[in-house]
Protein backbone atom coordinates (compact mmCIF):
# COMPACT_ATOMS: atom_id res chain seq x y z
CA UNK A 1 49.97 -78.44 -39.69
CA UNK A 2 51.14 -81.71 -38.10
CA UNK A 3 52.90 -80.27 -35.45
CA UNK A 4 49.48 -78.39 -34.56
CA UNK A 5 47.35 -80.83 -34.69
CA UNK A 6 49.45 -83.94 -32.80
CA UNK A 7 50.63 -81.14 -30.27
CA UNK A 8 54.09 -81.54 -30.20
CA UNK A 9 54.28 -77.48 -31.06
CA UNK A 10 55.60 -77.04 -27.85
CA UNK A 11 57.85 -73.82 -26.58
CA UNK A 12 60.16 -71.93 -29.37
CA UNK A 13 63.11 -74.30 -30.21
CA UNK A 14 66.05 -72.28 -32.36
CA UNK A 15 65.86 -75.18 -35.31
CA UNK A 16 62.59 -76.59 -35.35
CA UNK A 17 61.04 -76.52 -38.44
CA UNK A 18 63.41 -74.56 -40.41
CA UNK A 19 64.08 -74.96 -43.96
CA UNK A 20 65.42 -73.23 -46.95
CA UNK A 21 65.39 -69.95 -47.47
CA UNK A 22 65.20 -67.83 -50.56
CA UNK A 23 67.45 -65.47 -50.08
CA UNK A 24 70.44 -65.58 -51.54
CA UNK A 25 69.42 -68.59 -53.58
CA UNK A 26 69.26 -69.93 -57.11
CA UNK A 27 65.40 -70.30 -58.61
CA UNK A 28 64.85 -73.07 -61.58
CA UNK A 29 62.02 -72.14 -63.10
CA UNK A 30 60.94 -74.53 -65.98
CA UNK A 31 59.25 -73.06 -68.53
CA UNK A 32 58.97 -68.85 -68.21
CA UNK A 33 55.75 -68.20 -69.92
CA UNK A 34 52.85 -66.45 -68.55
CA UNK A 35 52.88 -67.95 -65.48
CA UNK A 36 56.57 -68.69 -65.21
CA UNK A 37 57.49 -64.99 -65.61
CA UNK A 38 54.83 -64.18 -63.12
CA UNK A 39 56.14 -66.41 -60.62
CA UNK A 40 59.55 -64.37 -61.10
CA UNK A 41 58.51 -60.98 -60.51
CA UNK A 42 57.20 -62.23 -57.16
CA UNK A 43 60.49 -63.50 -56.48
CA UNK A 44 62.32 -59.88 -56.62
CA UNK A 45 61.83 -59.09 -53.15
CA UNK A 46 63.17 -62.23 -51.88
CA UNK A 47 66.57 -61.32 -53.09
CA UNK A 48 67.36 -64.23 -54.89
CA UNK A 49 70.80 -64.49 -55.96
CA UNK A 50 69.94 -66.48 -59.59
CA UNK A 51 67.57 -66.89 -61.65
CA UNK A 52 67.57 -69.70 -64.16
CA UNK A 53 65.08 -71.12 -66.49
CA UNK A 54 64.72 -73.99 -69.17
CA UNK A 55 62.11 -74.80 -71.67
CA UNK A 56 62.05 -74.93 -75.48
CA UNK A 57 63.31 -71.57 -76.29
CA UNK A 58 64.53 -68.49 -74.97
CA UNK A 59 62.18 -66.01 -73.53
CA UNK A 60 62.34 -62.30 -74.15
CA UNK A 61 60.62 -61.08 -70.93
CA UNK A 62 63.70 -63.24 -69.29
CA UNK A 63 65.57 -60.22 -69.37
CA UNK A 64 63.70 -58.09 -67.17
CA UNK A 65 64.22 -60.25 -64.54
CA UNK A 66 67.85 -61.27 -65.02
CA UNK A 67 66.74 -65.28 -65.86
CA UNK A 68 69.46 -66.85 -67.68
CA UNK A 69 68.20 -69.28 -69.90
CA UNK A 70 70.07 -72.50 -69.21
CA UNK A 71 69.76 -76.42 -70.12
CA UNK A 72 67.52 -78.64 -68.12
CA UNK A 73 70.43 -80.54 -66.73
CA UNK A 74 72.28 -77.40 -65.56
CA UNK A 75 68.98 -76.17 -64.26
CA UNK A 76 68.47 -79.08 -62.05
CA UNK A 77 72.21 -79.68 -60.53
CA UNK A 78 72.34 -75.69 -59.68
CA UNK A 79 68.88 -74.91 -58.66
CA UNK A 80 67.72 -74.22 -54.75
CA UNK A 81 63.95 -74.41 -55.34
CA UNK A 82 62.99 -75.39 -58.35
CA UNK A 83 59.69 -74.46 -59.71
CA UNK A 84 57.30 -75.89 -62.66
CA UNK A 85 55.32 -73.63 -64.80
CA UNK A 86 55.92 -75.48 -67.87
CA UNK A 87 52.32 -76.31 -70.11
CA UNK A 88 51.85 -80.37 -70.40
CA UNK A 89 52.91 -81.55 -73.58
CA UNK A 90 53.93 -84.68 -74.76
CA UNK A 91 57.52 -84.01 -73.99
CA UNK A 92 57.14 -82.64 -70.93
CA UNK A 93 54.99 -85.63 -69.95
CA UNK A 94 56.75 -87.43 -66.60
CA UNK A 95 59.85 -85.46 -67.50
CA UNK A 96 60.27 -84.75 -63.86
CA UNK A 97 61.61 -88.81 -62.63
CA UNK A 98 63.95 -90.68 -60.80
CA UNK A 99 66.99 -89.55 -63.38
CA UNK A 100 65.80 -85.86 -62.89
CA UNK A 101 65.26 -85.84 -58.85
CA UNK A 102 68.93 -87.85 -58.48
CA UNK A 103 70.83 -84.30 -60.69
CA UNK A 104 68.86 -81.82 -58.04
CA UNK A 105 70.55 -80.95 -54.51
CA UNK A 106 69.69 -82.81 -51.48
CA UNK A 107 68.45 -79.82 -50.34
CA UNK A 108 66.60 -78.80 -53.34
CA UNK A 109 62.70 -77.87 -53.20
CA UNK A 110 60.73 -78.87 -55.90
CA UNK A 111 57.63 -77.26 -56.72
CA UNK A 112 54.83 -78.07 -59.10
CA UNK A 113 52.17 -75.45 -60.10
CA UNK A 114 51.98 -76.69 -63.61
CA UNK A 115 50.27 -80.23 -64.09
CA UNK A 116 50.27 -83.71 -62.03
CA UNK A 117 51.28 -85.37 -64.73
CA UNK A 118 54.72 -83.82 -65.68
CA UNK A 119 56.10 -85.75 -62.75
CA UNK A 120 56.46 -89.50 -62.52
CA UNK A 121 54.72 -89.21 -58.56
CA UNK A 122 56.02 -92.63 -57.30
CA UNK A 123 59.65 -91.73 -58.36
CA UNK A 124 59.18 -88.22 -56.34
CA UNK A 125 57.94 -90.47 -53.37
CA UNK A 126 60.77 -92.01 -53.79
CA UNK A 127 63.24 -89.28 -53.97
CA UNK A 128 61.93 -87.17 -50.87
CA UNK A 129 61.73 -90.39 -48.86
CA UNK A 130 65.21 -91.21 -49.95
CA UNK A 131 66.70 -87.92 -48.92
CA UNK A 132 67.24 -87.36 -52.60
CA UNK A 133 66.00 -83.93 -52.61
CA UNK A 134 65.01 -81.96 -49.33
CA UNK A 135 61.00 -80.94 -49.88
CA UNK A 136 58.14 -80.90 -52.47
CA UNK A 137 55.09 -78.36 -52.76
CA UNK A 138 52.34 -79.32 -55.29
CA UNK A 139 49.30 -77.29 -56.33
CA UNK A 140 49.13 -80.27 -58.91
CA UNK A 141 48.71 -84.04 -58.72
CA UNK A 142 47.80 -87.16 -60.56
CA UNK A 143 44.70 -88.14 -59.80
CA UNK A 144 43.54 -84.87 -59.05
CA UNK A 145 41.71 -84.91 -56.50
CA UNK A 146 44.69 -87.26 -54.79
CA UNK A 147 43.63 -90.56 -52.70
CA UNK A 148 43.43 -90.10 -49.10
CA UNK A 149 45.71 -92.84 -49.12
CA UNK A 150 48.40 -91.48 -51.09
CA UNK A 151 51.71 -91.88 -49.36
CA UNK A 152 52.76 -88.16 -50.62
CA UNK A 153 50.51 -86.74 -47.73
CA UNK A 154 51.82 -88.79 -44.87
CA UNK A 155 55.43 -87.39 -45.80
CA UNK A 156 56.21 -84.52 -43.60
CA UNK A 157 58.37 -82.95 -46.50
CA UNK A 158 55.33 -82.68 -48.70
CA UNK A 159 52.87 -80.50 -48.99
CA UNK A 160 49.87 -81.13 -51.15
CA UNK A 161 47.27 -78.33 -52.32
CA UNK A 162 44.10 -79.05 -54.02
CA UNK A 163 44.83 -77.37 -57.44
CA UNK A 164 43.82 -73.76 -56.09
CA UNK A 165 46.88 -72.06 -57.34
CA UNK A 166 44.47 -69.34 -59.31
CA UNK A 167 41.58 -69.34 -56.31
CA UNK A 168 41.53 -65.69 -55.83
CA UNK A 169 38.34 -63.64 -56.83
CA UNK A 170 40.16 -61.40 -59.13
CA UNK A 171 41.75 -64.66 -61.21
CA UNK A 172 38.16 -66.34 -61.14
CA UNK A 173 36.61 -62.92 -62.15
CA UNK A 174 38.98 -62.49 -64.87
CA UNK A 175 39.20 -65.97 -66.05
CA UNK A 176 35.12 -65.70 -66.56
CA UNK A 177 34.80 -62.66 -68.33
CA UNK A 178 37.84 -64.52 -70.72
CA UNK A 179 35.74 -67.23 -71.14
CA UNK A 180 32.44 -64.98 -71.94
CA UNK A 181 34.52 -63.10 -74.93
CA UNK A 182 35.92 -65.98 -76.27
CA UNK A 183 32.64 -67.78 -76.41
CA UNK A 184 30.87 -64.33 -78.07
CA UNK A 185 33.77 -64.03 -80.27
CA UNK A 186 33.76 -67.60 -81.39
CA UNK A 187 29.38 -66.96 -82.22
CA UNK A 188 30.37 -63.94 -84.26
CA UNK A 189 32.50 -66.03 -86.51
CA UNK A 190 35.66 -63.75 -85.11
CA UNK A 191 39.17 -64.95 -83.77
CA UNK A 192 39.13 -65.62 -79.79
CA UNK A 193 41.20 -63.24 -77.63
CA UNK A 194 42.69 -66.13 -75.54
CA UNK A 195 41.59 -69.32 -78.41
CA UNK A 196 43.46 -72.77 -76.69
CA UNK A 197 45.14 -74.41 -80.31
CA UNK A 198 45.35 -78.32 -80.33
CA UNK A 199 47.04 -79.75 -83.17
């Protein structure tokens, strides 16, 4: 988007602007629920070479897709792209820091699709400044929406979205008709279909 906008997308150079690709890669995905499992389907076509995941147990849709269920650690020093779908918890909270970025590649990409603040942002900063990993995508921030000013957007090897990860008119659809039974369920004294437990 840079490049557009400043103009220097100039005439087809062989390197410019390449990066990673998936193929023949291995995915980290922390925490394979709903989403997480999702997220590897998509990946099938891509021909990844490995998938890996981590979170508090193993996950019996895992073997569909081939995911080997693998510590964090592990996850981290063998992992391409590594992608968060884990829920936000009070262990997951700022799991993703300085210790975690230093055990990825310098080539890894980190993604975030979960929520801002399962990563400690300044130590990210940090980390994709300092060459410590190669790139970071996030649908997700701390503050949400994030500052202007943030330093994350000036960083070429970040890109920031503005939390639209389910912005699709089926997703939105869908997510209001759950939120119409769960509300008529919870008026008819009846258990909700999709009921969010706190305890």
């Amino acid at each position: 988007m840079r490049a557009v906008e400043d103009g220097s997308w100039g005439t087809w150079k062989p390197m410019w602007l390449c990066g990673p690709g998936l193929e023949g890669s291995t995915v980290g995905i922390v925490g394979l629920g709903r989403i997480g499992l999702a997220v590897a389907r998509c990946l099938k076509p891509f021909a990844v070479s490995r998938i890996v995941y981590s979170g508090s147990a193993e996950r019996p849709g895992a073997k569909e897709i081939n995911a080997e269920f693998v510590p964090l650690d592990d996850l981290l020093i063998s992992s391409d792209f590594v992608i968060v779908c884990a829920a936000l918890t009070p262990k997951t909270k700022g799991m993703f820091n300085k210790d975690s970025f230093k055990k990825m590649k310098k080539t890894a990409v980190f993604i975030n699709t979960s929520r801002g603040a399962v990563v400690q942002q300044d130590d990210l900063y940090k980390a994709l400044v300092d060459g410590e990993i190669g790139a970071a995508g996030l649908d997700v921030t701390t503050p949400e929406p994030l500052p202007t000013d943030s330093p994350l957007l000036k960083l070429d090897n970040c890109v920031v979205l503005p939390h639209i990860g389910s912005a699709t008119h089926t997703s939105r659809s869908a997510m209001s008709e759950l939120t119409a039974r769960n509300i008529l369920a919870a008026l008819n004294n009846q258990p909700m279909p999709s009921e969010l437990k706190i305890s």
